[in-house]
N, C-alpha and C. Protein backbone atom coordinates (compact mmCIF):
# COMPACT_ATOMS: atom_id res chain seq x y z
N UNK A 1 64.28 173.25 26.86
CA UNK A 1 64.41 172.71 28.20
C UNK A 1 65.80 172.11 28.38
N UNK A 2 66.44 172.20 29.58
CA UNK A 2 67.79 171.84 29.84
C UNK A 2 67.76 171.16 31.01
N UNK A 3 68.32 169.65 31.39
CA UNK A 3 68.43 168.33 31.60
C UNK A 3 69.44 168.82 33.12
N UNK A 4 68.88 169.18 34.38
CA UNK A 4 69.77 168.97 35.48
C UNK A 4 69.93 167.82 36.26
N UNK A 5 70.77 167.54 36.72
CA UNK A 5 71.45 166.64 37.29
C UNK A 5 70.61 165.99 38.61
N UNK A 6 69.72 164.64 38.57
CA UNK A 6 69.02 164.29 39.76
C UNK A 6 69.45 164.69 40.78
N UNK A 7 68.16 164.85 41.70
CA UNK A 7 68.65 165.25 43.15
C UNK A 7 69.30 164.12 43.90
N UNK A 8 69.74 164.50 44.70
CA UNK A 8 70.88 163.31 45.64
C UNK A 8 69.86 162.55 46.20
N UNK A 9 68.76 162.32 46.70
CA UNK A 9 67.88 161.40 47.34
C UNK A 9 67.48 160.41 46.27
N UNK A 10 67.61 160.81 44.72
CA UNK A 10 66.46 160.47 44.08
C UNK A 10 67.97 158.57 43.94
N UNK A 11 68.95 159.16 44.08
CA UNK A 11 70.26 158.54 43.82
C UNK A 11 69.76 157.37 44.76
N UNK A 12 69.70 157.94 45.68
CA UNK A 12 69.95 156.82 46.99
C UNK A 12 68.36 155.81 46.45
N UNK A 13 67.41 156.45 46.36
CA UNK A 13 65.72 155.96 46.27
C UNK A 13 66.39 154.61 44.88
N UNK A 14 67.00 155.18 44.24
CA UNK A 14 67.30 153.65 42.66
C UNK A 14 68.24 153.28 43.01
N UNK A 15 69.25 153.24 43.93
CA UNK A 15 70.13 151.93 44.57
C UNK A 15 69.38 151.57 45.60
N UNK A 16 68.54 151.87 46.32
CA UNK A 16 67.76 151.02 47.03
C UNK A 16 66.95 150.54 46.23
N UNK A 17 66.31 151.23 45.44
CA UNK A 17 65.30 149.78 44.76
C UNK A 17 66.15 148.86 44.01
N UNK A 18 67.41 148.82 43.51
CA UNK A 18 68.65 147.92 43.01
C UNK A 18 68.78 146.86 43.56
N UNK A 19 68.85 147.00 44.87
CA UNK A 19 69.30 146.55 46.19
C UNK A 19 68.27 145.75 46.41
N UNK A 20 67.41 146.00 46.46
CA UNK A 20 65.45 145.49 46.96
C UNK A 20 65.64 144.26 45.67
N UNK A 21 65.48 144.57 44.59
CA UNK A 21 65.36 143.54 43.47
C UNK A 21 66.46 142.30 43.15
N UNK A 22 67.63 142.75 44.07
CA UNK A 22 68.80 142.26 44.13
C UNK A 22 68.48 141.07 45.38
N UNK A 23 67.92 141.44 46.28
CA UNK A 23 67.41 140.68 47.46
C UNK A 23 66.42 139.81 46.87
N UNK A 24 65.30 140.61 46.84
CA UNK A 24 64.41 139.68 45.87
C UNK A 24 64.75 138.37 45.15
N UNK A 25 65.98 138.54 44.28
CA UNK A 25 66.30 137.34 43.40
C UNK A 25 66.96 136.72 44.31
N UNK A 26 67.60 136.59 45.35
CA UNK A 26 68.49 136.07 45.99
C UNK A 26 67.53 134.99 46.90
N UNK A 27 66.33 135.57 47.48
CA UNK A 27 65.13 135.26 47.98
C UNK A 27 64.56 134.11 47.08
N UNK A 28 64.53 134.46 45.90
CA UNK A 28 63.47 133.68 45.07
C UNK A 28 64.18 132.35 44.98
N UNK A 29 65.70 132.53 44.63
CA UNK A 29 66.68 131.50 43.97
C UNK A 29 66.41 130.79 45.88
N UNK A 30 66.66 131.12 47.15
CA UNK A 30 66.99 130.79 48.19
C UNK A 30 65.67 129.89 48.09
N UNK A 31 64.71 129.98 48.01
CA UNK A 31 63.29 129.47 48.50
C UNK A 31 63.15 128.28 47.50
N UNK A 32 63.37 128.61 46.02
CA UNK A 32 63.23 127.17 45.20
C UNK A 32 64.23 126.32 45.76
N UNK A 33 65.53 126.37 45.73
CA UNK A 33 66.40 125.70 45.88
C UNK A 33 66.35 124.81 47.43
N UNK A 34 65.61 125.39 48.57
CA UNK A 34 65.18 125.17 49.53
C UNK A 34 63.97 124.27 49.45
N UNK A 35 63.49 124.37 48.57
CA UNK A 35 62.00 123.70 48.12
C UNK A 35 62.70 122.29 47.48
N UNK A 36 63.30 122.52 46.55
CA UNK A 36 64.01 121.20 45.86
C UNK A 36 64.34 120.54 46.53
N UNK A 37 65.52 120.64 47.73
CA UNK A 37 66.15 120.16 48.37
C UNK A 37 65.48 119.41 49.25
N UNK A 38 63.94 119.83 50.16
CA UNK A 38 63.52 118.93 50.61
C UNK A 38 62.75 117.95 49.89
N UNK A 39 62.23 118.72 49.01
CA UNK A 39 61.57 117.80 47.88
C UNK A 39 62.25 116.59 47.72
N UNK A 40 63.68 116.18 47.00
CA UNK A 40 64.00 115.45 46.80
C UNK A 40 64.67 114.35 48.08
N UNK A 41 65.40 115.24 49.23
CA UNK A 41 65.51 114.53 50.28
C UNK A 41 64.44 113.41 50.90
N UNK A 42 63.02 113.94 50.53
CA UNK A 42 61.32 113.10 51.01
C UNK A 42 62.11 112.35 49.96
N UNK A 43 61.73 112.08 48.85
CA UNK A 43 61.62 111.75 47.79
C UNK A 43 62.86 110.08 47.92
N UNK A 44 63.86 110.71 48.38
CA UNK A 44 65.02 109.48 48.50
C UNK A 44 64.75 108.70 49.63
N UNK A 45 63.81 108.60 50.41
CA UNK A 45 63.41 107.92 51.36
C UNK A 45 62.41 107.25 50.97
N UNK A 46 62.04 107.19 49.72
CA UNK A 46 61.00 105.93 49.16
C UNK A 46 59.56 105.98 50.26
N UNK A 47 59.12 107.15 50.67
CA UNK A 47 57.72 106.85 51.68
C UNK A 47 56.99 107.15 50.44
N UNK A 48 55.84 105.66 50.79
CA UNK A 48 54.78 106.03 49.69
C UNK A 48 53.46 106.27 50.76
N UNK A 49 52.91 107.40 49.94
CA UNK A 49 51.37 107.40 50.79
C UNK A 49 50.26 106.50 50.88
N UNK A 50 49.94 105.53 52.28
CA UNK A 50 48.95 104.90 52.46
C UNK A 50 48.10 104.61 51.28
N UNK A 51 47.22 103.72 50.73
CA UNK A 51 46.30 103.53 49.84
C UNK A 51 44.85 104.32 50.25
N UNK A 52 45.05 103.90 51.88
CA UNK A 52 43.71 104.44 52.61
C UNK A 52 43.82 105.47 53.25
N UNK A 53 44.77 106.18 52.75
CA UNK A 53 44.65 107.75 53.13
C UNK A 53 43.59 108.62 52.18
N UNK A 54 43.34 109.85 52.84
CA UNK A 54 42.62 110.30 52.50
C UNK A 54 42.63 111.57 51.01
N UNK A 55 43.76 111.16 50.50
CA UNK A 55 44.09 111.50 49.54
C UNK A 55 45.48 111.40 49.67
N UNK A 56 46.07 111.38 47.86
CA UNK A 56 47.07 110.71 47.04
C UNK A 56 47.85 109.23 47.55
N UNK A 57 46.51 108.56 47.98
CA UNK A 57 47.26 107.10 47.93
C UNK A 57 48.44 106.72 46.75
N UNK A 58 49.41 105.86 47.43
CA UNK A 58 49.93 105.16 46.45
C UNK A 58 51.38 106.20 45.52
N UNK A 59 51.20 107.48 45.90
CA UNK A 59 51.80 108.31 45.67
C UNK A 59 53.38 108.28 46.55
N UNK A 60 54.36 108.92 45.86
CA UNK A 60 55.29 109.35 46.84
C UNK A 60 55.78 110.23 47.33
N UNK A 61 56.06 110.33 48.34
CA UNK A 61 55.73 111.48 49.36
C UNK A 61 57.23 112.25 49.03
N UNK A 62 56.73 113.56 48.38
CA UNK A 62 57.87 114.29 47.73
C UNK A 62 57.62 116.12 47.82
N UNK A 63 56.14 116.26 48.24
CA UNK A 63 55.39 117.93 48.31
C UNK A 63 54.68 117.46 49.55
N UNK A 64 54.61 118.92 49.99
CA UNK A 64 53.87 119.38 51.82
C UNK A 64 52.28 118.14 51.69
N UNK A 65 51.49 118.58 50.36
CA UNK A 65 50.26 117.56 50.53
C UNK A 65 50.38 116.45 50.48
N UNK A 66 51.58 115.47 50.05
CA UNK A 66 51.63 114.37 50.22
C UNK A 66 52.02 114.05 51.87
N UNK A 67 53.04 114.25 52.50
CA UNK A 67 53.74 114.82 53.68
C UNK A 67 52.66 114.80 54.31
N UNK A 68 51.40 115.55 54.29
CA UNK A 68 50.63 115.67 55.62
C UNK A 68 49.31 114.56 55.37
N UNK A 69 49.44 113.98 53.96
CA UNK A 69 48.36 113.12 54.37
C UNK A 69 48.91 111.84 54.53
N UNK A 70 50.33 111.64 54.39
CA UNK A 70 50.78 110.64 55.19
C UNK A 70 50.96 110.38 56.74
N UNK A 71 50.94 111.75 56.98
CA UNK A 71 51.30 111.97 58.49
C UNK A 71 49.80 111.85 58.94
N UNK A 72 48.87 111.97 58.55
CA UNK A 72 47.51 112.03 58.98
C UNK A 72 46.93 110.26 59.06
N UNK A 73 47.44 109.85 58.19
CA UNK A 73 47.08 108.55 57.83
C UNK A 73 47.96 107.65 59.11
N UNK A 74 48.94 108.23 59.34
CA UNK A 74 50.08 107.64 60.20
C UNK A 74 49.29 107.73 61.65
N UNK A 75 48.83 108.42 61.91
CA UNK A 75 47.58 109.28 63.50
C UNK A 75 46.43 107.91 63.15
N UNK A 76 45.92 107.67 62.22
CA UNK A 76 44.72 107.02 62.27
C UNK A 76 44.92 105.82 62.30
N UNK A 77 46.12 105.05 62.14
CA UNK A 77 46.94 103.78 61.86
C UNK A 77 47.02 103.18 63.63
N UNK A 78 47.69 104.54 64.08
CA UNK A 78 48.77 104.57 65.51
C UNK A 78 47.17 104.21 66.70
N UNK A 79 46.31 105.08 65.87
CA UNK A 79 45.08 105.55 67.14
C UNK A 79 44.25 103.73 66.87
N UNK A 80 44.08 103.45 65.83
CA UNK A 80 43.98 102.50 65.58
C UNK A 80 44.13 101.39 66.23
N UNK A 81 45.67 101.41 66.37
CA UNK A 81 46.63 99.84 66.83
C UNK A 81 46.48 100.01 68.31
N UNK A 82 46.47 101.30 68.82
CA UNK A 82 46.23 101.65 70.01
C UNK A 82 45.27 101.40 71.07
N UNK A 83 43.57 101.35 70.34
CA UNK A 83 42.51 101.49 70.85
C UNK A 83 41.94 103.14 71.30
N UNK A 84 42.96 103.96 70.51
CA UNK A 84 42.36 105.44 70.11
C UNK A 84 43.10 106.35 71.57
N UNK A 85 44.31 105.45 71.93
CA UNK A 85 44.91 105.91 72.80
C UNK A 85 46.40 106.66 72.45
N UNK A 86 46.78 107.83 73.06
CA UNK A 86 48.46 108.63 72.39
C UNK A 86 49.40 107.68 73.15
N UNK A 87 50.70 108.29 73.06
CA UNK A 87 51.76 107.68 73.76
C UNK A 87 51.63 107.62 75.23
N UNK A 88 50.81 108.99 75.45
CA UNK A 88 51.47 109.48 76.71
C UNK A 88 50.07 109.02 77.66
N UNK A 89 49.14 108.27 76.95
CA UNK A 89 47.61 108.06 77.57
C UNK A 89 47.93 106.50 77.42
N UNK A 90 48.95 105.56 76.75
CA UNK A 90 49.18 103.88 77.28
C UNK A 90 50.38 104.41 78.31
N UNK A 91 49.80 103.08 79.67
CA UNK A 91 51.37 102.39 80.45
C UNK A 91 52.31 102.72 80.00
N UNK A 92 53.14 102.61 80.47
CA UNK A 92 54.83 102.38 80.68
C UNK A 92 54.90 101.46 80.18
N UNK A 93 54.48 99.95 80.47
CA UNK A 93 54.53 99.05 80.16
C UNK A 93 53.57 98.09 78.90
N UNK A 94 52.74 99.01 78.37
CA UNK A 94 52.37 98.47 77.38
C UNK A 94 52.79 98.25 76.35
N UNK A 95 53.18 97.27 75.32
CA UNK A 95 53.97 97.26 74.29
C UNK A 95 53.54 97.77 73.04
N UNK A 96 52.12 98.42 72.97
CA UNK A 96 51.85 99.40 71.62
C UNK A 96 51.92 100.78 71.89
N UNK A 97 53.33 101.03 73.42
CA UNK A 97 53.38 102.19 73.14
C UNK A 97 54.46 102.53 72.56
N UNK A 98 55.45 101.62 72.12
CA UNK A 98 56.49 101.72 71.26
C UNK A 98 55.77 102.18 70.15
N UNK A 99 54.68 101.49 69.33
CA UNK A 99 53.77 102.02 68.23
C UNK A 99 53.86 103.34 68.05
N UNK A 100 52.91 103.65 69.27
CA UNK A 100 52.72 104.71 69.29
C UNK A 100 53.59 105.84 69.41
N UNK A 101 54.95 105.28 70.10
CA UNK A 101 56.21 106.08 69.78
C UNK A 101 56.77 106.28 68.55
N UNK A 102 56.70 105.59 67.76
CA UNK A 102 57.57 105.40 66.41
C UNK A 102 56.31 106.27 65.25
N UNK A 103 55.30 106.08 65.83
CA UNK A 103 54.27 106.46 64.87
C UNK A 103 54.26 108.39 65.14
N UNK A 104 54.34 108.61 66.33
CA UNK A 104 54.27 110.19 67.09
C UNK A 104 55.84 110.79 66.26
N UNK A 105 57.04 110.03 66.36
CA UNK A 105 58.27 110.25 65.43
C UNK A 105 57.98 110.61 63.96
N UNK A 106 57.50 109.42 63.62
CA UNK A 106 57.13 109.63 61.76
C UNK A 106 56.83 111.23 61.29
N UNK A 107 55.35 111.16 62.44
CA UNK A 107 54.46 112.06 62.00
C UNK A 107 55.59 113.98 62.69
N UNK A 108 55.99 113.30 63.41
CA UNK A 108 56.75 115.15 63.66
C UNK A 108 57.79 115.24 62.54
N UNK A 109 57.98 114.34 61.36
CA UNK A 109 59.52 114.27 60.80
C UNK A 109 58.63 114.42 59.47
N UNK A 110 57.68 114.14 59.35
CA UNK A 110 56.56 114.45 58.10
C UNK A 110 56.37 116.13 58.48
N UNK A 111 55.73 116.41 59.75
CA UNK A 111 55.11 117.61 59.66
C UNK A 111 56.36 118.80 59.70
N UNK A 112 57.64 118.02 60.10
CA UNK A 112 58.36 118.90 59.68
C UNK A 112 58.83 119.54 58.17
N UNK A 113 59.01 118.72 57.65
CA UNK A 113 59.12 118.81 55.98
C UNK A 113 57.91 119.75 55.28
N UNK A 114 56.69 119.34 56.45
CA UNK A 114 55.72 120.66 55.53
C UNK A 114 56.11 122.02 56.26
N UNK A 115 56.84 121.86 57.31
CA UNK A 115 56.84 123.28 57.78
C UNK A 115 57.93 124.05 56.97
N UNK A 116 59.34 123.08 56.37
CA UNK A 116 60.36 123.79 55.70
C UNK A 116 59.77 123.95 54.19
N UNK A 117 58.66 122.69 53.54
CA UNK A 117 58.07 124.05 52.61
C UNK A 117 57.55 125.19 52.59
N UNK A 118 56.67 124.98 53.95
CA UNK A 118 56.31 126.59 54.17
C UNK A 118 56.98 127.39 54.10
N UNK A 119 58.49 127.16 54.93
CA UNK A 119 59.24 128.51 54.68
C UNK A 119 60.16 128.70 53.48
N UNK A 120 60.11 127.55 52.50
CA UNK A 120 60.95 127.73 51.48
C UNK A 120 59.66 128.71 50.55
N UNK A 121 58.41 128.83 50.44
CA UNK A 121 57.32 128.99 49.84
C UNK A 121 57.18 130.54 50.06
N UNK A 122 57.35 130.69 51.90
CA UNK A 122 57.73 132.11 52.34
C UNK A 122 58.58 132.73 51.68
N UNK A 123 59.93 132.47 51.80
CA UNK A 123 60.89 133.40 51.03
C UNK A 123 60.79 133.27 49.75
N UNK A 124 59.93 132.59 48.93
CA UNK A 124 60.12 132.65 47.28
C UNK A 124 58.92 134.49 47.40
N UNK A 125 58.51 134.28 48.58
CA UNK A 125 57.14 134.95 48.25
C UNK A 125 57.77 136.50 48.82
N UNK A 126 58.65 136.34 49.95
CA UNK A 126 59.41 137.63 50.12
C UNK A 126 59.74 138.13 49.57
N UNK A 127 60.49 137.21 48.12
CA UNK A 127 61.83 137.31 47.14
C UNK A 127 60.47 138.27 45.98
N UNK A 128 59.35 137.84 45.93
CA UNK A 128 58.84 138.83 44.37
C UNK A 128 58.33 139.90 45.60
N UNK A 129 57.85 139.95 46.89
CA UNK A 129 57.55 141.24 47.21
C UNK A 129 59.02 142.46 46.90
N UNK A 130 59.64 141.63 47.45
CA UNK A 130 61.33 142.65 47.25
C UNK A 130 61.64 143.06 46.02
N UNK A 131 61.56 142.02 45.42
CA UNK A 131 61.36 142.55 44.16
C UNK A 131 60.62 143.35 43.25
N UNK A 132 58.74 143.51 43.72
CA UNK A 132 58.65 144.49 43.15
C UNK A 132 58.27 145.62 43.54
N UNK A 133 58.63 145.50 44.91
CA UNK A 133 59.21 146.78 45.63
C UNK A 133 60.29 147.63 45.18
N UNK A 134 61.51 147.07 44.62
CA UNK A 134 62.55 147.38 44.09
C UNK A 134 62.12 148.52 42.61
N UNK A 135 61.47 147.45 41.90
CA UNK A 135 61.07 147.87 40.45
C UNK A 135 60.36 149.12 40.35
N UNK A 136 59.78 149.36 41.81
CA UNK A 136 58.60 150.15 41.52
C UNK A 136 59.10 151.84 42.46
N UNK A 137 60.29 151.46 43.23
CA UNK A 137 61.60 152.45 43.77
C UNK A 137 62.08 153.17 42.74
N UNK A 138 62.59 152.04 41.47
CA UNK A 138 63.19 152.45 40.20
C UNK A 138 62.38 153.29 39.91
N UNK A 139 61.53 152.95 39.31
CA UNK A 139 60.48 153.47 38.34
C UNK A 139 59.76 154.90 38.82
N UNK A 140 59.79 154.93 40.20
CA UNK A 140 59.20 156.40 40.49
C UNK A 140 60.32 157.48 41.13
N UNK A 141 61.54 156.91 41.19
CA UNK A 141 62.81 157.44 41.39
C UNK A 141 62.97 158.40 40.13
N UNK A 142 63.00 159.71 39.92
CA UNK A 142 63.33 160.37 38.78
C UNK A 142 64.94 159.89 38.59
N UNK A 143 65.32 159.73 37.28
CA UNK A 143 66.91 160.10 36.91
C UNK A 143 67.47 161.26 36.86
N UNK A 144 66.68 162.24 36.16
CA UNK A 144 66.88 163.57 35.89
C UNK A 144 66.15 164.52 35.92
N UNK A 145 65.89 165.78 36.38
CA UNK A 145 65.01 167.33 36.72
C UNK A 145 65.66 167.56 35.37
N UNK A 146 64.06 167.73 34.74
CA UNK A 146 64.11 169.00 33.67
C UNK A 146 63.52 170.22 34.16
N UNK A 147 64.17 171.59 33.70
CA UNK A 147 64.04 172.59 33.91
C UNK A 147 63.44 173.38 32.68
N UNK A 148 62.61 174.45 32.61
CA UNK A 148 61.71 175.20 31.92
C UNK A 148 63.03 175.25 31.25
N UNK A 149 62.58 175.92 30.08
CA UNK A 149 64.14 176.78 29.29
C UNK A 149 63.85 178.03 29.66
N UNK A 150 64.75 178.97 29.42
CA UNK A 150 64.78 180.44 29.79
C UNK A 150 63.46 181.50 28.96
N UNK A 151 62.95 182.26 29.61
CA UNK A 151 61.96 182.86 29.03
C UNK A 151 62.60 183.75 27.75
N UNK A 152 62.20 183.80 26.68
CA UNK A 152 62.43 184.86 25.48
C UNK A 152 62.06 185.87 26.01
N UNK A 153 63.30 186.59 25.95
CA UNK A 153 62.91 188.34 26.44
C UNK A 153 62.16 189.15 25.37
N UNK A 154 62.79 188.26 23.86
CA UNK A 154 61.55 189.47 23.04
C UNK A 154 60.62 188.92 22.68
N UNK A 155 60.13 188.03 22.90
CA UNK A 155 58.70 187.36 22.81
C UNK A 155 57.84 188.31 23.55
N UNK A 156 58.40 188.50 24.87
CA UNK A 156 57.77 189.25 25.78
C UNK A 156 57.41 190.38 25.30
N UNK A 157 58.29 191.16 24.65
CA UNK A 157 58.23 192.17 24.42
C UNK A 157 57.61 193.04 23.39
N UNK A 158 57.26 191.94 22.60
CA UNK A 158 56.08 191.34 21.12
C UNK A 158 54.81 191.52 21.92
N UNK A 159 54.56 190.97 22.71
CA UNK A 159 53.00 190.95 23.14
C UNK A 159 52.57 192.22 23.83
């Protein structure tokens, strides 16, 4: 058998999966590093989670589940001080609607932080689809067509 030279598609099919796995890591590295970053940004702001929240009292608020059960705890605090009223349901002139202002702030600046883990969580998760999308381009991408070898003319001619 004699070794011909891949077809030209098969070329393009393993630099795209190159390319795919190349994204992938770029993805994966983009999404942790995105993850860290808010991680530790919560983290330097010293918020600790409520005692009487409904989970990880006492904790500090550094991952999306800490983040939202502070922000949850922050709603039950606000509705609380309120008489179970929002910002936009006290007066003008009532003075726990500052409360309720500062408390409606907290909680969008909490629920934001879970939304940029989400998407740091997204692209880690893009980054291994790309990736083994890539791997699996490679892998069924031939390198090289082998070809029969030439028939023996006197073999043939034996039988």
């Amino acid at each position: 058998m004699s070794t011909l030279p891949a077809a030209p598609n098969s070329r393009f099919v393993r630099i795209s999966g190159l390319l795919a796995i190349i994204a992938g890591a770029v993805f994966i590295i983009a999404g942790g590093v995105t993850w860290s970053a808010v991680s530790s940004n919560l983290a330097a702001e010293n918020i600790t989670v409520s005692d009487d929240a409904a989970a990880f009292g006492g904790q500090t608020v550094d991952t999306p589940w800490e983040a939202y059960a502070q922000a949850d705890i922050i709603n039950h605090h606000a509705l609380d001080a309120t008489g179970g009223k929002t910002y936009a349901e006290l007066e003008k002139e009532d003075p726990l609607r500052a409360v309720a202002m500062n408390a409606s702030f907290l909680r969008a600046s909490l629920f934001t932080s879970v939304v940029a883990f989400g998407v740091a969580a997204l692209v880690v998760g893009i980054g291994v689809v790309f990736g083994m999308l890539g791997l699996a381009l490679r892998r069924l991408a031939p390198t090289a067509v082998t070809a029969p070898a030439p028939a023996d003319e006197n073999l043939l001619a034996r039988v």
